[in-house]
N, C-alpha and C. Protein backbone atom coordinates (compact mmCIF):
# COMPACT_ATOMS: atom_id res chain seq x y z
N UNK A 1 0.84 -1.18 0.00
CA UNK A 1 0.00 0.00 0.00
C UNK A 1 0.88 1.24 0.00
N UNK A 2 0.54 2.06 -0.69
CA UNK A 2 1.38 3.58 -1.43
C UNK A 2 0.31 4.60 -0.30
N UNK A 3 1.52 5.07 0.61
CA UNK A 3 0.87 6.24 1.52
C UNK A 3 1.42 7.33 1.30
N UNK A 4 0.94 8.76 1.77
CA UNK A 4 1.84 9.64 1.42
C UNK A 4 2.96 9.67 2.56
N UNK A 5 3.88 10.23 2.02
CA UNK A 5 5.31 10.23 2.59
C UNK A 5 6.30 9.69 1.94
N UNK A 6 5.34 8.34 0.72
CA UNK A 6 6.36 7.80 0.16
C UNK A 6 7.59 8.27 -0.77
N UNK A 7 8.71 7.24 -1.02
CA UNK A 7 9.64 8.28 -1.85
C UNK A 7 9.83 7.29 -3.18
N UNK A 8 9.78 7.48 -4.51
CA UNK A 8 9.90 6.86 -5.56
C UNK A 8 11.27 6.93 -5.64
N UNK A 9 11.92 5.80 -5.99
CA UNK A 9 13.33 5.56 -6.42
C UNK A 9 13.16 4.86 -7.88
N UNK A 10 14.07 5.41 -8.49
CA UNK A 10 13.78 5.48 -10.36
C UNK A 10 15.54 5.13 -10.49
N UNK A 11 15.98 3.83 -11.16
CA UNK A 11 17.12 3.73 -11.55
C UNK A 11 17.09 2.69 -12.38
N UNK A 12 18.16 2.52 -12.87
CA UNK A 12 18.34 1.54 -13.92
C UNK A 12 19.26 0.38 -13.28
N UNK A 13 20.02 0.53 -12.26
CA UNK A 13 20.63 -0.18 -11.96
C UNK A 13 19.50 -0.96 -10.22
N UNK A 14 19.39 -2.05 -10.26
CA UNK A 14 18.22 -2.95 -9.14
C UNK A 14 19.38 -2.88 -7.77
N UNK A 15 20.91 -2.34 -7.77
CA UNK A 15 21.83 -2.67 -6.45
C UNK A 15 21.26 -1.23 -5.80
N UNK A 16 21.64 -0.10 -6.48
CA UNK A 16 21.18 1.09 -6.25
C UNK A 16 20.13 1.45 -5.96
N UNK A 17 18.81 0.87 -6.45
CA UNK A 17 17.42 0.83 -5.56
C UNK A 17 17.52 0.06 -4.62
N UNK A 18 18.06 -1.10 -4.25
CA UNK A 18 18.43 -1.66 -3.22
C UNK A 18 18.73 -1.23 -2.17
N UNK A 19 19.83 -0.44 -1.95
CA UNK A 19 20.62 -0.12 -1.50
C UNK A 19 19.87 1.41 -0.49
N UNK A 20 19.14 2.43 -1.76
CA UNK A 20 18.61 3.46 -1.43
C UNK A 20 17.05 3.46 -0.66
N UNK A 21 16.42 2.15 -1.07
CA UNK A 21 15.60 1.54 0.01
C UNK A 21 15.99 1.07 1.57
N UNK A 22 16.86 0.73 1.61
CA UNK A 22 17.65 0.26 2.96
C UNK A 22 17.99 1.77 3.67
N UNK A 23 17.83 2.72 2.63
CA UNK A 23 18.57 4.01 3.65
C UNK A 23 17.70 4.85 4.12
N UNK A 24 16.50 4.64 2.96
CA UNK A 24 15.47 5.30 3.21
C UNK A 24 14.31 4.25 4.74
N UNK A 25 14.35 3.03 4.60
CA UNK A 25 13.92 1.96 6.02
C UNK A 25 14.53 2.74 7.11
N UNK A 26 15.70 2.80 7.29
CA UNK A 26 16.50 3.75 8.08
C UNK A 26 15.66 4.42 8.86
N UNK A 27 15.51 5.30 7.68
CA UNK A 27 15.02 6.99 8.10
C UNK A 27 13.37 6.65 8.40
N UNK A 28 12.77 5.57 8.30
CA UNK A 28 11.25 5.08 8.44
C UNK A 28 10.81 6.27 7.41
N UNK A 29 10.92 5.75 6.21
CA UNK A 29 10.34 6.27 5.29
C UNK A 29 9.55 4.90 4.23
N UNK A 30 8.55 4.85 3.38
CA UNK A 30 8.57 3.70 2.66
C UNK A 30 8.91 4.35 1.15
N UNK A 31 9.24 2.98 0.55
CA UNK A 31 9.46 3.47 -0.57
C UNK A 31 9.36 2.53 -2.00
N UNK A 32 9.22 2.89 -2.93
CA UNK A 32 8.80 1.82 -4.18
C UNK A 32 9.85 2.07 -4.82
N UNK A 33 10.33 1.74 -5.99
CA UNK A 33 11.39 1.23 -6.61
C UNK A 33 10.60 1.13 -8.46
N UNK A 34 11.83 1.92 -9.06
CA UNK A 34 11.34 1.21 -11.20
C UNK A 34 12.77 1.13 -11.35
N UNK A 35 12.86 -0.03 -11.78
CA UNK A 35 14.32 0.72 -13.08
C UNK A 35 14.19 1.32 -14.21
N UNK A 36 12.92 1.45 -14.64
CA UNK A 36 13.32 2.11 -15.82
C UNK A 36 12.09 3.43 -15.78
N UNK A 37 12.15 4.28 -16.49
CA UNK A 37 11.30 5.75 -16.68
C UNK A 37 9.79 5.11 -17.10
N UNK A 38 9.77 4.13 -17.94
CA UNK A 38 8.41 3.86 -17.91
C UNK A 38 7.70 3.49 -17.22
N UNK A 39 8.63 2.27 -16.22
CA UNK A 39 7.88 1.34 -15.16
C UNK A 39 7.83 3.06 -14.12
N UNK A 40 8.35 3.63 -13.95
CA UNK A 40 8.06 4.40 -12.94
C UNK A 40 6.88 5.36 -13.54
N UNK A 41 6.77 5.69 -14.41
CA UNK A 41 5.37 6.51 -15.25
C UNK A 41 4.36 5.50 -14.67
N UNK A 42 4.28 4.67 -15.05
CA UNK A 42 2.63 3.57 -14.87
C UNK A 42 3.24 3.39 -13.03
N UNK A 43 4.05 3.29 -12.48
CA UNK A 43 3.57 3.08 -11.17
C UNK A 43 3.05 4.69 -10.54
N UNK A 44 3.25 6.02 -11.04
CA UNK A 44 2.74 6.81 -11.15
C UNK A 44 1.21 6.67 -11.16
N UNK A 45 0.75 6.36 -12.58
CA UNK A 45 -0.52 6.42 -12.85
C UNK A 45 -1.65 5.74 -12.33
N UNK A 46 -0.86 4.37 -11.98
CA UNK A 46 -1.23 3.15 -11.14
C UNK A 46 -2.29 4.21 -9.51
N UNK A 47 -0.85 4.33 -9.24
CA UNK A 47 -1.04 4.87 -7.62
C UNK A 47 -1.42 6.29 -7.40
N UNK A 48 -1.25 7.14 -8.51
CA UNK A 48 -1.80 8.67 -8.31
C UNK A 48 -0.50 9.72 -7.64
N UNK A 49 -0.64 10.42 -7.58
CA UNK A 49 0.76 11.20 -7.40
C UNK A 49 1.23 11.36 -5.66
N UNK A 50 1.39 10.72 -4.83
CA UNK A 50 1.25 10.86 -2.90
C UNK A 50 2.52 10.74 -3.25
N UNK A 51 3.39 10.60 -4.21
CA UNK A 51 4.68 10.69 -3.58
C UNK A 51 5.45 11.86 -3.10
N UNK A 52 6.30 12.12 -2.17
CA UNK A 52 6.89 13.36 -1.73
C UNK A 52 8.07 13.63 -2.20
N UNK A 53 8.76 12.61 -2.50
CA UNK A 53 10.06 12.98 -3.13
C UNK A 53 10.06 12.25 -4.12
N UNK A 54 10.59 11.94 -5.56
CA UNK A 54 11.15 10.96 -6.19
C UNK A 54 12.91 11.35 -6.20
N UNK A 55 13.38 10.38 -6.29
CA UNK A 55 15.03 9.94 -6.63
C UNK A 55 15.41 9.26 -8.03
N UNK A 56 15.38 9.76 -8.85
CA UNK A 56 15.74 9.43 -10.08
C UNK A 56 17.36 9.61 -10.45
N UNK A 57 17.51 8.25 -11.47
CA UNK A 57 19.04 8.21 -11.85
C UNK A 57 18.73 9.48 -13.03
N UNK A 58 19.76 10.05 -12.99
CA UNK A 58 19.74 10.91 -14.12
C UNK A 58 20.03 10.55 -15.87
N UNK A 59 20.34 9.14 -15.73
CA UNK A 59 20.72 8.23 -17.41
C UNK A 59 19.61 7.35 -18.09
N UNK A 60 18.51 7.45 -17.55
CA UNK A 60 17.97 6.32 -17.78
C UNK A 60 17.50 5.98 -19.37
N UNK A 61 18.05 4.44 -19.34
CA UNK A 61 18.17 4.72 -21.12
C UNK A 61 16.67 4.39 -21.84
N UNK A 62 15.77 3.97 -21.29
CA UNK A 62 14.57 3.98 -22.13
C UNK A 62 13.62 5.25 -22.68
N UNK A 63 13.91 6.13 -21.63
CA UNK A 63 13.65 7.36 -22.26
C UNK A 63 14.33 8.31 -22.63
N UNK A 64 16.00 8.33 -21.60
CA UNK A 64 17.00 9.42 -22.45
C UNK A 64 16.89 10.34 -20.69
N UNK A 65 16.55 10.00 -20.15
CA UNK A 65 16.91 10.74 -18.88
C UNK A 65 15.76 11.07 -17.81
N UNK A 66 16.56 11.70 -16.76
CA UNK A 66 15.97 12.92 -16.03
C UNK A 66 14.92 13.69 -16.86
N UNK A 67 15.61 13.73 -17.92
CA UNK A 67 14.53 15.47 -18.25
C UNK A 67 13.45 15.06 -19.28
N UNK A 68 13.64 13.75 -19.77
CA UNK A 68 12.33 13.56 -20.35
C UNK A 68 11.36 12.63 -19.81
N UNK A 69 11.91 12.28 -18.28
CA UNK A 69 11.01 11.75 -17.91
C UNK A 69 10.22 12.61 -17.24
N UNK A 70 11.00 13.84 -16.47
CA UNK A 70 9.87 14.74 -16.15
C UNK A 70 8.83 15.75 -17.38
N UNK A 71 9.63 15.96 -18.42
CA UNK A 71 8.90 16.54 -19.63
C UNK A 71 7.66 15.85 -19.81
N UNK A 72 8.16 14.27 -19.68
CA UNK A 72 6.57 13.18 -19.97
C UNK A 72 5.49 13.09 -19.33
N UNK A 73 5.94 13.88 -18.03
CA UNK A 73 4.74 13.49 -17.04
C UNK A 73 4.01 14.96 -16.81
N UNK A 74 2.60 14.92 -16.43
CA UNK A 74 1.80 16.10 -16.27
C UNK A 74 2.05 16.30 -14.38
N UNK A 75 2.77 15.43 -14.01
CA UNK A 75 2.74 16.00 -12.81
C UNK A 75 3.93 17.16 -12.47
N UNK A 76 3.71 17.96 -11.46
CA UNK A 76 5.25 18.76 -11.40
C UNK A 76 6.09 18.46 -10.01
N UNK A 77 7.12 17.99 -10.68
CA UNK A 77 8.38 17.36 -9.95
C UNK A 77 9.39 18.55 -9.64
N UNK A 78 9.62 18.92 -8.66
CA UNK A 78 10.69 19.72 -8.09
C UNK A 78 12.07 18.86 -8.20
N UNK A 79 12.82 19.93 -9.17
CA UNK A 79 14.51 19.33 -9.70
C UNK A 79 15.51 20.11 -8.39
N UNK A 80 16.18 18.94 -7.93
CA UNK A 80 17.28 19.32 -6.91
C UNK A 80 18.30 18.62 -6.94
């Protein structure tokens, strides 16, 4: 179940979502996981927008990045 607070982790590499889930458990945060820009679009659409942060790799090769995955989406994502 997707509550708000959650944090989306977007990478291409599965050690690095791994890894950034374990840090985020830590901090008692929950969090979902895509490797790739699309799977993270439909878990988007799936679940509706409650997420508070996303963490995206900035390479991701199915769409060409960071910036077209936020270009693709109608939601607005704060870049930091």
């Amino acid at each position: 179940m997707v509550v708000r607070g959650d944090v989306l982790v977007v990478h291409d590499e599965p050690d690095i979502c791994w890894v950034l889930e374990k840090v985020l458990q830590g901090e008692r945060c929950r969090s979902m996981t895509a490797t790739t820009a699309r799977q993270a679009l439909e878990v988007v659409v799936k679940f509706g927008p409650p997420f508070r942060m996303a963490l995206i790799g900035g390479k991701l090769p199915d769409i060409g990045g960071l910036a077209s995955l936020v270009r693709g989406s109608t939601l607005r994502w704060p870049l930091c």
